[in-house]
Protein backbone atom coordinates (compact mmCIF):
# COMPACT_ATOMS: atom_id res chain seq x y z
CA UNK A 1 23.60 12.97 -178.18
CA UNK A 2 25.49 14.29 -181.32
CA UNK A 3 26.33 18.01 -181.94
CA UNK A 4 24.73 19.61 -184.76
CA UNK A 5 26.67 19.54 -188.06
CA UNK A 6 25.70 22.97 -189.32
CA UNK A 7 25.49 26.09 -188.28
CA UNK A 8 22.54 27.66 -186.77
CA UNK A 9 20.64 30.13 -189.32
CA UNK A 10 21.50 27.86 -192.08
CA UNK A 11 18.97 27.48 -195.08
CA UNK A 12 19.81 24.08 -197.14
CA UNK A 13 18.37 24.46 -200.68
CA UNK A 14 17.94 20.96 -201.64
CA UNK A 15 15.53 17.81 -201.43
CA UNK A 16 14.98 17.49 -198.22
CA UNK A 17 15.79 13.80 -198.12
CA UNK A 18 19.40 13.87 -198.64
CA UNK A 19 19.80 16.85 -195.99
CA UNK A 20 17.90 14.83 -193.24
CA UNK A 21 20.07 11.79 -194.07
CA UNK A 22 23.26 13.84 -193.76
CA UNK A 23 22.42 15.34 -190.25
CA UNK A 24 23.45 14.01 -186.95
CA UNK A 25 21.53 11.73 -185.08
CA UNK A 26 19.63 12.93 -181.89
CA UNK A 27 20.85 16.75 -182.72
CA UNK A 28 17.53 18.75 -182.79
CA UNK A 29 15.17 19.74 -179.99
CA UNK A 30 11.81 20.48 -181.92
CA UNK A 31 10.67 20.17 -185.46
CA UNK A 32 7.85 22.14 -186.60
CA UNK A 33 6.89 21.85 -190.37
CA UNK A 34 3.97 22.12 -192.72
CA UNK A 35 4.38 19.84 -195.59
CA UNK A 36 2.49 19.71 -198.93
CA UNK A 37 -0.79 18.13 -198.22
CA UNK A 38 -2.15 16.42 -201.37
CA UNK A 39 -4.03 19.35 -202.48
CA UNK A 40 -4.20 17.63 -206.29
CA UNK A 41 -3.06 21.41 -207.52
CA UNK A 42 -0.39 23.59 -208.32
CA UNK A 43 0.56 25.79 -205.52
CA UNK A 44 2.64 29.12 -205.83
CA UNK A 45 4.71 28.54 -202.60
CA UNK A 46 8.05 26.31 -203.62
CA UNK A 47 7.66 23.02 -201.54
CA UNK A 48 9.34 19.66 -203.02
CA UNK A 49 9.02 18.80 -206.57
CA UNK A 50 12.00 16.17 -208.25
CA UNK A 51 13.31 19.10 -210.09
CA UNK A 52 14.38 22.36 -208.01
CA UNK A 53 13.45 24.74 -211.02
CA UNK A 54 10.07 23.63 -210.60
CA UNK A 55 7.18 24.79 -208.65
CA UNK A 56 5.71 23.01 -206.13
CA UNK A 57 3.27 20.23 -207.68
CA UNK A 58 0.68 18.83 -205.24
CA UNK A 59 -0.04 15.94 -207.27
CA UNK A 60 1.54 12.88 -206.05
CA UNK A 61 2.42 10.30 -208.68
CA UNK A 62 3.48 7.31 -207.98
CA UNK A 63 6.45 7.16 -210.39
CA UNK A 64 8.28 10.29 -208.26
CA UNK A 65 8.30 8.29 -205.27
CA UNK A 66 8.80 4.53 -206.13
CA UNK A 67 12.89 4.66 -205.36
CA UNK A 68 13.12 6.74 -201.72
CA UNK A 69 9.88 4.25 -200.82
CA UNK A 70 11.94 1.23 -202.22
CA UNK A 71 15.29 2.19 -200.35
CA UNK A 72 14.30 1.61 -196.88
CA UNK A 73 10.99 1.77 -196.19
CA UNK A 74 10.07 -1.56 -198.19
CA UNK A 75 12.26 -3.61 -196.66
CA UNK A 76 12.95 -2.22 -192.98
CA UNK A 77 9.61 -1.15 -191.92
CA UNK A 78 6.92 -3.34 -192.53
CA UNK A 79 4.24 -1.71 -190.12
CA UNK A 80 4.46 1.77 -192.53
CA UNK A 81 4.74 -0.56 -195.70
CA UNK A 82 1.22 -2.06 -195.07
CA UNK A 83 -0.07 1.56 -194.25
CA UNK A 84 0.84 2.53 -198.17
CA UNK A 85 -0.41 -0.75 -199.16
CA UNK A 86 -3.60 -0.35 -197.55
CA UNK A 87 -3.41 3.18 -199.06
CA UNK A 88 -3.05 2.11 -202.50
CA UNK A 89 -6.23 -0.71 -202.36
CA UNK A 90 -8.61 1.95 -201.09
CA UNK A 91 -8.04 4.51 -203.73
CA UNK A 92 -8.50 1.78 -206.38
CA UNK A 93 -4.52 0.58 -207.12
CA UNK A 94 -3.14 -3.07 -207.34
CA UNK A 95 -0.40 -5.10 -205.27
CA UNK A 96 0.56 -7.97 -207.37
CA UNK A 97 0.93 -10.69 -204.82
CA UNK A 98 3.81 -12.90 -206.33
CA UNK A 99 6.17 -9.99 -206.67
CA UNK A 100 4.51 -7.41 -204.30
CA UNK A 101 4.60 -4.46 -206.98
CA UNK A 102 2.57 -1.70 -206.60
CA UNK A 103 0.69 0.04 -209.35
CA UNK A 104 -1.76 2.85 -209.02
CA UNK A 105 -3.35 2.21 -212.57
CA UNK A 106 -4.49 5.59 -214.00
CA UNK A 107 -4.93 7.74 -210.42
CA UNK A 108 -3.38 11.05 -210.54
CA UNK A 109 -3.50 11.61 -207.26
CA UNK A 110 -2.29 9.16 -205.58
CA UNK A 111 -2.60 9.40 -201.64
CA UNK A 112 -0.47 6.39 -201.41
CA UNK A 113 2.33 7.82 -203.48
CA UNK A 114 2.12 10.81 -200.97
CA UNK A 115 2.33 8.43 -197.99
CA UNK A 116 5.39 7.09 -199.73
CA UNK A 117 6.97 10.26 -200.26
CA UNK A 118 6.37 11.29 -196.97
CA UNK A 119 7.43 8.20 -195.20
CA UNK A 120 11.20 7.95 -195.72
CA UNK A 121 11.75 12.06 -194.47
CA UNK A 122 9.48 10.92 -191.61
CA UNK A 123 11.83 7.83 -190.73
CA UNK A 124 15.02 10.34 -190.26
CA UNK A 125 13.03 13.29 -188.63
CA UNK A 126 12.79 10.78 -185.65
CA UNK A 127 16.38 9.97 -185.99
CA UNK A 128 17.71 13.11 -186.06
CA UNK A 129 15.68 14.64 -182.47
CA UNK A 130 16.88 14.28 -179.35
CA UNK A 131 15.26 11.89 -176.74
CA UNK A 132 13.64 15.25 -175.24
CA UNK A 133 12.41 15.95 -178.99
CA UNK A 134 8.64 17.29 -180.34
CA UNK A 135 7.61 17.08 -183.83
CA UNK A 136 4.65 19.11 -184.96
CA UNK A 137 3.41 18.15 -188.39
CA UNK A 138 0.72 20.35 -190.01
CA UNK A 139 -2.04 18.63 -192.66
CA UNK A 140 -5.77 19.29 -193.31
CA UNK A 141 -8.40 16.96 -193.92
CA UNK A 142 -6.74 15.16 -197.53
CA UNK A 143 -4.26 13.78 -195.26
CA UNK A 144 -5.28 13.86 -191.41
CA UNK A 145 -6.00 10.32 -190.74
CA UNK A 146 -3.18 8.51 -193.06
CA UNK A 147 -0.35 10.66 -191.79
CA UNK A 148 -1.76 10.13 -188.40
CA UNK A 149 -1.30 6.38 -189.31
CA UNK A 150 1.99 7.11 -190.28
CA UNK A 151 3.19 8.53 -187.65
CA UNK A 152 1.88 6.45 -185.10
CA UNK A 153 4.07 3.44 -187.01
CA UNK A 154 7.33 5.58 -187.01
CA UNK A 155 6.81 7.17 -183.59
CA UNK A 156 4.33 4.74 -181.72
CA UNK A 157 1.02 5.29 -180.36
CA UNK A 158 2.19 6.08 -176.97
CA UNK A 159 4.59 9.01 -177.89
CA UNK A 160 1.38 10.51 -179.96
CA UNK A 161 0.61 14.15 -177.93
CA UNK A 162 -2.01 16.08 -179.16
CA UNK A 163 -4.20 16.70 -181.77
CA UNK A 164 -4.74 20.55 -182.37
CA UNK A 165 -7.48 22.05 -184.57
CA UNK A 166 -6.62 25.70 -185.43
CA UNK A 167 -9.29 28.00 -187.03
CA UNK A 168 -8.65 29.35 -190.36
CA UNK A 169 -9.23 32.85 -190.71
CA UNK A 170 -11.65 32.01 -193.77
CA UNK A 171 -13.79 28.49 -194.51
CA UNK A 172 -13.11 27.46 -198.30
CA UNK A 173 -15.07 24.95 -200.06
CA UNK A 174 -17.88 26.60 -199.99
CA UNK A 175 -21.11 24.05 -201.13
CA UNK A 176 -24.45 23.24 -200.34
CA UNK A 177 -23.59 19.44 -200.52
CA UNK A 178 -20.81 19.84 -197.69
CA UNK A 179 -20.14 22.06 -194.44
CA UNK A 180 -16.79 24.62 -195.25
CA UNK A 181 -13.71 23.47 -194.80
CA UNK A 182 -12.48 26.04 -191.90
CA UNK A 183 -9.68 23.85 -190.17
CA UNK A 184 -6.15 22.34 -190.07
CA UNK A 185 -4.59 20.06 -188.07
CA UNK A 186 -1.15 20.00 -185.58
CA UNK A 187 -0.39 16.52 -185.08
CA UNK A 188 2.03 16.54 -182.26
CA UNK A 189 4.17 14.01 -181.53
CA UNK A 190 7.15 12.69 -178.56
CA UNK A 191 10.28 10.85 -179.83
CA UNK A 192 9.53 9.64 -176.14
CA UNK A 193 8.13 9.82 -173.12
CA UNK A 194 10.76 11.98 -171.68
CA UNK A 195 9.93 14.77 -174.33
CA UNK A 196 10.10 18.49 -173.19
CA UNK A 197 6.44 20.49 -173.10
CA UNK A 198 5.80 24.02 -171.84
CA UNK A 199 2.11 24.46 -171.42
CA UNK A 200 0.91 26.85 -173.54
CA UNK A 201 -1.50 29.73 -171.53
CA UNK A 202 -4.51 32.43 -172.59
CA UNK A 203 -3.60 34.82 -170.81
CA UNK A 204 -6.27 36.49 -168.07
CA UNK A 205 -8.14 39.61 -168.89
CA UNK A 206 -7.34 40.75 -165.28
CA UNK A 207 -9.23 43.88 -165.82
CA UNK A 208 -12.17 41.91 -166.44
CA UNK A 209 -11.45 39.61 -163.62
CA UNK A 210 -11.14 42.60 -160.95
CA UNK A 211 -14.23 43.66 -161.70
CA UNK A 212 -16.45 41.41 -162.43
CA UNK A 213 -18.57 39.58 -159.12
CA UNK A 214 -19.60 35.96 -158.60
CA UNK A 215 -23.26 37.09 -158.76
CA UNK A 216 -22.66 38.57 -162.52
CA UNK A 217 -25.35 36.56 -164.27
CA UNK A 218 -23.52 37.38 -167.94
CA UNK A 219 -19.95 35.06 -166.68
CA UNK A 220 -19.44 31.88 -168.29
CA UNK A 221 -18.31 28.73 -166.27
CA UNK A 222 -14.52 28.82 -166.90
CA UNK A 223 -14.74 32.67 -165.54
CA UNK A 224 -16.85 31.93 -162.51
CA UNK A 225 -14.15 28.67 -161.64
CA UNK A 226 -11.82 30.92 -161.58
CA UNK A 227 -13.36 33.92 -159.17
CA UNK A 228 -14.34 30.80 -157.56
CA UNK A 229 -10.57 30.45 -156.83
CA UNK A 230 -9.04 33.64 -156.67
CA UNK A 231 -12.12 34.59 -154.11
CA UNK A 232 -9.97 37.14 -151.80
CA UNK A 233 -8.82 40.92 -152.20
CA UNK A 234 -6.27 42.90 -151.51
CA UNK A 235 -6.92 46.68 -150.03
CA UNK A 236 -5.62 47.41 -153.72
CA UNK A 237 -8.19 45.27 -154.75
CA UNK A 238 -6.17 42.80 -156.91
CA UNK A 239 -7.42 38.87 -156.16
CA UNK A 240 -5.39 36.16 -154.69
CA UNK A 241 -5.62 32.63 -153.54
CA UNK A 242 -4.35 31.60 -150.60
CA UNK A 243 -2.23 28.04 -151.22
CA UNK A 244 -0.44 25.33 -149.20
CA UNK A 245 3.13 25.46 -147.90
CA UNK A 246 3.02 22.25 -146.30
CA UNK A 247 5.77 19.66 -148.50
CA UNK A 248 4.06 16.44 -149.24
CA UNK A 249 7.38 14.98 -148.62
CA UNK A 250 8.18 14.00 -145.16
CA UNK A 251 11.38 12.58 -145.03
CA UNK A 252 13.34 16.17 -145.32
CA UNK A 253 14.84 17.24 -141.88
CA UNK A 254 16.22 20.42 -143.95
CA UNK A 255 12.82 21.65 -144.04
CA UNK A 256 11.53 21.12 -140.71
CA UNK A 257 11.77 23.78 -138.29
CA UNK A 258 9.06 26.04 -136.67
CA UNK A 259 7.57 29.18 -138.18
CA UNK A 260 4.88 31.45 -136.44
CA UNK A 261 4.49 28.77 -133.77
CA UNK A 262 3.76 25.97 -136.48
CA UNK A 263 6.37 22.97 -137.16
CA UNK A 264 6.38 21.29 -140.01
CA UNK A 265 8.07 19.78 -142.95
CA UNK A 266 7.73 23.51 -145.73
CA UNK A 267 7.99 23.51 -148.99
CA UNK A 268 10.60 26.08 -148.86
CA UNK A 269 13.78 27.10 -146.16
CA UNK A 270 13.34 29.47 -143.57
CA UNK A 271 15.46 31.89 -145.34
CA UNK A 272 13.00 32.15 -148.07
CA UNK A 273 9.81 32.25 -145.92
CA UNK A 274 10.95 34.75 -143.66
CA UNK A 275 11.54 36.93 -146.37
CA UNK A 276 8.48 35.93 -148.33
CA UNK A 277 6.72 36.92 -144.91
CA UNK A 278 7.95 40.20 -144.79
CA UNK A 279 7.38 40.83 -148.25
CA UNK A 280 3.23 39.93 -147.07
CA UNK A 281 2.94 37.11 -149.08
CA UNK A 282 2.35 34.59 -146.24
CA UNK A 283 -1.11 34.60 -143.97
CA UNK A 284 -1.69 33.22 -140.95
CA UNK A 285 -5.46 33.93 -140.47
CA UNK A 286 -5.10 33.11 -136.79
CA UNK A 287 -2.29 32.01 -134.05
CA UNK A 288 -2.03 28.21 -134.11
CA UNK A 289 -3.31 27.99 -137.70
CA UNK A 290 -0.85 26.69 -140.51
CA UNK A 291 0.71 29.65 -142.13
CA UNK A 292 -0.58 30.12 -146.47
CA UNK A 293 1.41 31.53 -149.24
CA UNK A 294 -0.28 34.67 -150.75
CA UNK A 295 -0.89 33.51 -154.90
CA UNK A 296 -1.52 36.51 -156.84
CA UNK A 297 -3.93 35.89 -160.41
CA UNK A 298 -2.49 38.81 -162.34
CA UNK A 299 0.95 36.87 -162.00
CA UNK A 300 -0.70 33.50 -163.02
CA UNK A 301 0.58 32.67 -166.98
CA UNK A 302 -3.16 32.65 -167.60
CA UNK A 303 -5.68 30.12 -168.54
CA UNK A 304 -4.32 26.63 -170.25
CA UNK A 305 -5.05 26.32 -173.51
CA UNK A 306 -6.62 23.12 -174.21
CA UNK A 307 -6.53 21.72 -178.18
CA UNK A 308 -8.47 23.66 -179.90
CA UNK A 309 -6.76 27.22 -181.32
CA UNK A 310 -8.90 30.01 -182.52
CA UNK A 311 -6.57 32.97 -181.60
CA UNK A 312 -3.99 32.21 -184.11
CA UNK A 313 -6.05 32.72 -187.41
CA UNK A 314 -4.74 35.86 -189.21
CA UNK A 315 -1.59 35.63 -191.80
CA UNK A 316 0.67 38.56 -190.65
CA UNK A 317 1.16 41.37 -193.81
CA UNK A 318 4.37 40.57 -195.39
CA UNK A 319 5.69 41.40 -199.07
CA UNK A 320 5.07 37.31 -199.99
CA UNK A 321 1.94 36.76 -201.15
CA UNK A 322 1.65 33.20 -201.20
CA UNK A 323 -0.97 30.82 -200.83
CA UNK A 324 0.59 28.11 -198.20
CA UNK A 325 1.85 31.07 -195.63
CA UNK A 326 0.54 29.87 -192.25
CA UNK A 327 0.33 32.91 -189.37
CA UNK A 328 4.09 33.53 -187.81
CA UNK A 329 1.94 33.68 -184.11
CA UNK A 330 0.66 29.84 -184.42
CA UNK A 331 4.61 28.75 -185.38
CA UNK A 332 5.93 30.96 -182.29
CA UNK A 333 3.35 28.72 -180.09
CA UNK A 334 4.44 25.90 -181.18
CA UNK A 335 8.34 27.04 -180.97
CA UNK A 336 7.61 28.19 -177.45
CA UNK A 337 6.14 24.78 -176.27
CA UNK A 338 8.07 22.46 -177.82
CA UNK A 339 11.60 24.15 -177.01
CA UNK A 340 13.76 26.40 -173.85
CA UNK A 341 15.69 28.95 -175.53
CA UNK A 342 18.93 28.28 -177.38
CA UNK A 343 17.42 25.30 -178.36
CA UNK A 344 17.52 23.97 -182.05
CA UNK A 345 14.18 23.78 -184.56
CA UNK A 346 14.10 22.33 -188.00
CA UNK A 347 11.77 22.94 -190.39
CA UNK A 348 12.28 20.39 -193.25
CA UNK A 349 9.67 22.35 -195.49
CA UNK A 350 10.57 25.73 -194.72
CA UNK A 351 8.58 27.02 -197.74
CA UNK A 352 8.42 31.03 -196.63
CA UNK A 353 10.28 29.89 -193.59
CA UNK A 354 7.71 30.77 -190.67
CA UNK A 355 9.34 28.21 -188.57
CA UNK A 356 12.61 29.31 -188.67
CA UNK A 357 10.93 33.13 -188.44
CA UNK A 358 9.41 31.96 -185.17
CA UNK A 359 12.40 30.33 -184.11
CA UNK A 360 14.72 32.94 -184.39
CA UNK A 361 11.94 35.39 -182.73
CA UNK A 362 11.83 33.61 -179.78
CA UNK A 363 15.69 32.91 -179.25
CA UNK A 364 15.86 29.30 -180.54
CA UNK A 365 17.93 28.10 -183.12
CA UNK A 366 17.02 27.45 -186.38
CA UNK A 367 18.19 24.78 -189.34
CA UNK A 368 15.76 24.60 -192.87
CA UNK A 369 15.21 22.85 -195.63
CA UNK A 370 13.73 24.01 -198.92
CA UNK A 371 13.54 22.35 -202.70
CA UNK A 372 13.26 25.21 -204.08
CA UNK A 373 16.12 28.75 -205.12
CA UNK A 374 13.30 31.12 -203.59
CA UNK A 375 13.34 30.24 -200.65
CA UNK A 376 17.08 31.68 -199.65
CA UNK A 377 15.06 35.20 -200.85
CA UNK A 378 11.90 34.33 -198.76
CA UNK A 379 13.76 33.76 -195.83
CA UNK A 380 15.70 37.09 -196.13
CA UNK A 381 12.14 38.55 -196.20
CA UNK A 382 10.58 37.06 -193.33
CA UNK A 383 13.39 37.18 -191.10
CA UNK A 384 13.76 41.00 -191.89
CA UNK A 385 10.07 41.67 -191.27
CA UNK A 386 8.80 39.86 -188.28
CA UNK A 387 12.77 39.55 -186.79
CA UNK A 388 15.05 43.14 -188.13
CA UNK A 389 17.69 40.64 -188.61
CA UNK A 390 20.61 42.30 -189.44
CA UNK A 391 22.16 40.00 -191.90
CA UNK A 392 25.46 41.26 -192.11
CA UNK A 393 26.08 41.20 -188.00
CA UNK A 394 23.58 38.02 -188.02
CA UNK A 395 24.45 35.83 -191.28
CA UNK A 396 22.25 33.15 -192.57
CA UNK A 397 24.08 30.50 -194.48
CA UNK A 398 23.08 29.30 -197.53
CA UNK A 399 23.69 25.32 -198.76
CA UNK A 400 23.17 23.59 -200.97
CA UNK A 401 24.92 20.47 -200.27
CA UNK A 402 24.25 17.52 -197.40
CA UNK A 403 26.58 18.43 -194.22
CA UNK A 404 28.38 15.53 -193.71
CA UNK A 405 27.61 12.95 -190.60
CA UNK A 406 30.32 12.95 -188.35
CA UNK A 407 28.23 10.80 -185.74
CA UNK A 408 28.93 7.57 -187.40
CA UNK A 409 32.30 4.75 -187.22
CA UNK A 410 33.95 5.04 -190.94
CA UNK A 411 35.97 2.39 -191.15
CA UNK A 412 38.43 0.59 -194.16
CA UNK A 413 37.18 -0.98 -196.98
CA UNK A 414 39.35 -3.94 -195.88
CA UNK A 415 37.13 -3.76 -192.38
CA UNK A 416 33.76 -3.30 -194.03
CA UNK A 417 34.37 -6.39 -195.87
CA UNK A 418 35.34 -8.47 -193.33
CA UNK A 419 32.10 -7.47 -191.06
CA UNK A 420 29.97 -8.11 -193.89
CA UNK A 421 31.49 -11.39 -194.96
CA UNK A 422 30.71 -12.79 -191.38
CA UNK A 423 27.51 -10.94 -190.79
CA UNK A 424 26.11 -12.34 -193.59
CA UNK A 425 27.14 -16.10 -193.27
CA UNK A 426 29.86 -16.05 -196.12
CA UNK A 427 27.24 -15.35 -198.35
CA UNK A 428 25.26 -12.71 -200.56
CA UNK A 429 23.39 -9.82 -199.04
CA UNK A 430 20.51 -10.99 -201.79
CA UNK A 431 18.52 -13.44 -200.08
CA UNK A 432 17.94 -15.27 -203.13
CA UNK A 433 20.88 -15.39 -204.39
CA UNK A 434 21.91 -19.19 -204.49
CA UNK A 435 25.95 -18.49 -203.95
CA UNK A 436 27.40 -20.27 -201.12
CA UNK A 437 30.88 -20.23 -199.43
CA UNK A 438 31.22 -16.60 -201.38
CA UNK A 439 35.14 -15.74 -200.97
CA UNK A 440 35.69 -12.31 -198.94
CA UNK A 441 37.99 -11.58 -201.96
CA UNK A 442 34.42 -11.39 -204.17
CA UNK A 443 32.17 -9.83 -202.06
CA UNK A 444 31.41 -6.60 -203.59
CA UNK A 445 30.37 -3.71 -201.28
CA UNK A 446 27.67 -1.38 -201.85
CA UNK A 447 25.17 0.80 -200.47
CA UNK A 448 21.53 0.09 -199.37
CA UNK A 449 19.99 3.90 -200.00
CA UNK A 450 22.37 5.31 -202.41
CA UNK A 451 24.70 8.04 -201.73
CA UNK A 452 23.13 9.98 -204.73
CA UNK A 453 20.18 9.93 -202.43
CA UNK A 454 21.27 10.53 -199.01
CA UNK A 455 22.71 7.00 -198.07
CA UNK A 456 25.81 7.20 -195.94
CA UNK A 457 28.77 5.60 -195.70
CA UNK A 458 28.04 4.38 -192.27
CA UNK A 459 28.01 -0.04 -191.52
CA UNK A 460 24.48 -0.31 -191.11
CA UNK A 461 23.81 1.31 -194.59
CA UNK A 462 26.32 -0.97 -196.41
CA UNK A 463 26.11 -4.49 -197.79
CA UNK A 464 27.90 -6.93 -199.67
CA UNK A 465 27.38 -8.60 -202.99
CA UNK A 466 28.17 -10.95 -205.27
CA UNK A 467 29.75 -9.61 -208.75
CA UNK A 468 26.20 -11.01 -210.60
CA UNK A 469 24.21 -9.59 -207.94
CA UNK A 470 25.71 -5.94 -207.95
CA UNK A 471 26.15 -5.59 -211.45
CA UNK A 472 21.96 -6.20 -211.99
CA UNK A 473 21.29 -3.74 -209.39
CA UNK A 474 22.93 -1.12 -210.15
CA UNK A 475 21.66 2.04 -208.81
CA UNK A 476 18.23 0.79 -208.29
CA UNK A 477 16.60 1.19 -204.78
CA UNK A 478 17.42 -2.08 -203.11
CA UNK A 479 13.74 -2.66 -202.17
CA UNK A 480 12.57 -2.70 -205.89
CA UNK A 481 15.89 -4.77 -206.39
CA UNK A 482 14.84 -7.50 -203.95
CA UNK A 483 11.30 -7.33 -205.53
CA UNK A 484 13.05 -8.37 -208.79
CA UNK A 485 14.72 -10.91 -207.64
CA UNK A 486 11.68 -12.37 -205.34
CA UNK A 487 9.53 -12.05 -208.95
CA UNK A 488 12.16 -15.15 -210.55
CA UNK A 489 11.04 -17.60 -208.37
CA UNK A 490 9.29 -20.37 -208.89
CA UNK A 491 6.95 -19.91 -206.12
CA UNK A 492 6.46 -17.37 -203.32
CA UNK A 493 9.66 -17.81 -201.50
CA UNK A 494 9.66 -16.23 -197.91
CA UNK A 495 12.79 -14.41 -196.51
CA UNK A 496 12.94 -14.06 -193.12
């Protein structure tokens, strides 16, 4: 796995696009993010319009998205393609079916041009977490089920996690034609199976649990399971458990040796149960009987959560006042369960940075990305409220350039050309170009996403071209290039 290539605390103030494609591979532990949703309004909070002086627009058009949907996505991932283009026909749009291009006709709001936005940033959030990596992606109802779709074709179905419904503090929508809108969604996602997760707990109301009696009519049935299990007292009165020290494993002749006139394979060495023995914490109820480790429930983490969040529903006072800010308590959750401390979360719409607030809270550390100039102030804000981060001893860097890859083989022009010559059969990168036997001398080398939009200078982003080739393509995404050059056909000609 790479090392990051940027500090932690650093705040990149820039489309978020050409950030993710400029950071290492496999160099974050956690991302946890809250992206614009397709609201079809104009929001107050700052998150990704083309033009940084801008607010943030949540009206997706399809003409702000057709080249970073057209440099990759079009062409390398044909399970998310047919996502948008299923998209596009159920909101009303058109794929012409010689030439494949899409148009949305007179829609506004174009979920499809959202997918397409979203899609690309999506493709190199996977890339850039670690094996052990956990993505949580906030949306609401606009956008549950397609980014759900979405991600299941970037991450796959199996690494999908959880689904988490968290309570809003207040329902909106309010109509007698509809029930309130009081919900968002968590999507939570693996970049595999090996991915890290710290169970999050509700922690016991022990006073409660002390005092209350099986016999209480008023206890519900999670309470009474656990009296149920807990059932024994201490003089002091605190409950306990009595558990098994037995080790299921019985292949391990370090472990076996008798203890108060029992032999058997322990979970722990003698060393530690004679001491945990004459601390009280083991019971033998009689002579003969298999000694039991004393479990405590006021040192239990509490009661696992399961997916549905109601606790986290209040915005914490702050000096922003701005619609999209979600409560710091749900982000430090999600920070705490996704990620070990000194660990590394990005937030790729930091917005009023809550993510990195909660990061930095709970000793993580912390890399965002924001469109927009007011975020560098917003940050400041939130880290000095909810943190007391001391920004001269503790400095947060401010960028607004892509850090530059250093995961990735640069090699000579004179290299590059050669691999591309024989990679591609002597010939074009253009499928449908009709040169042959192309001399190595002619073959023109250029970029598949452009570097004006994140594209690196790495071999699998390069290609080589023929002079006519390169000259009509230009800058244009190499998707809608390929498109153009499919459309001259005489028939439907299929590239494999």
């Amino acid at each position: 796995m790479a090392q990051p290539n940027w500090q932690n605390r650093t705040l990149f103030v820039a489309d978020n696009i050409r950030i993710l494609r400029g950071m290492n591979s496999e160099s974050v532990d956690c991302i946890a993010t809250d992206p614009p949703f397709n609201k079809k309004r104009i929001f107050n909070a700052p998150l990704g319009s083309r033009q940084a002086e801008q607010r943030f627009d949540d009206r997706w058009r399809w003409d702000e998205v057709t080249d970073e949907w057209q440099d990759v996505i079009a062409t390398d991932h044909p399970a998310i393609k047919e996502i948008i283009e299923a998209a596009v026909v159920i909101e009303g749009g058109t794929i012409e079916p010689r030439t494949g291009r899409i148009s949305t006709g007179r829609i506004q709001n174009s979920i499809a041009a959202y997918l397409a936005y979203m899609a690309p940033r999506i493709v190199e959030m996977r890339r850039i977490l670690k094996p052990t990596g956990v993505l949580f992606m906030q949306c609401d109802t606009e956008a549950n089920a397609y980014l759900r779709l979405l991600l299941d074709a970037v991450f796959g179905r199996r690494n999908f996690i959880n689904e988490i419904t968290r309570r809003r503090a207040e329902a909106k929508g309010l109509s007698t034609r509809r029930l309130p809108n009081n919900s968002d969604t968590l999507l939570a996602y693996g970049k595999s199976a090996k991915y890290k997760w710290n169970p999050p707990y509700e922690p016991y109301d022990i006073a409660m649990l002390n005092a209350a009696n099986l016999d209480d009519a008023h206890l519900d049935e999670e309470t009474r399971k656990t009296l149920q299990q807990y059932d024994k007292r201490d003089n002091d009165g605190r409950r306990y458990s009595l558990t098994d020290l037995v080790n299921p494993n019985r292949d391990r002749p370090n472990l076996t040796y008798e203890f108060l006139g029992v032999t058997r394979v322990w979970r722990w060495t003698r060393e530690r149960m004679e001491t945990a023995y004459a601390e009280g914490r083991i019971v033998q109820t009689r002579p003969g009987n298999v000694p039991r480790f004393k479990r405590y429930l006021d040192e239990q983490p509490g009661k696992p959560r399961d997916d549905i969040w109601d606790d986290v529903v209040q915005v914490e006072p702050s000096e922003l006042d701005w619609d999209t800010r979600k409560p710091l308590s749900l982000y430090q959750r999600l920070v705490e369960c996704g990620t070990d401390e000194g660990d590394t979360v990005l937030d790729p719409f930091a917005g009023c940075a809550t993510s990195c607030v909660a990061a930095e809270s709970r000793g993580r550390n912390w890399v965002g990305i924001d469109i927009d100039p007011v975020a560098e102030e917003a940050t400041y804000v939130r880290l000095r409220e909810a943190t007391g981060l001391n920004m001269l001893e503790q400095p947060v860097t401010v960028r607004k350039s892509p850090p530059r890859r250093d995961d990735i083989e640069l090699i000579s022009n004179d290299r590059l050309r050669d691999a591309l010559w024989n990679n591609q059969g002597r010939r074009c990168a253009n499928p449908y170009c009709d040169s042959e036997n192309l001399r190595k001398v002619d073959l023109q080398l250029d970029h598949r996403i452009p570097k004006v939009r994140g594209g690196e200078d790495g071999v699998t982003n390069r290609i080589g071209l023929c002079g006519n080739c390169n000259a009509r393509k230009g800058r244009k995404a190499w998707g809608l290039f390929l498109d153009e050059e499919r459309a001259k056909q005489p028939h439907d000609t299929i590239v494999s």
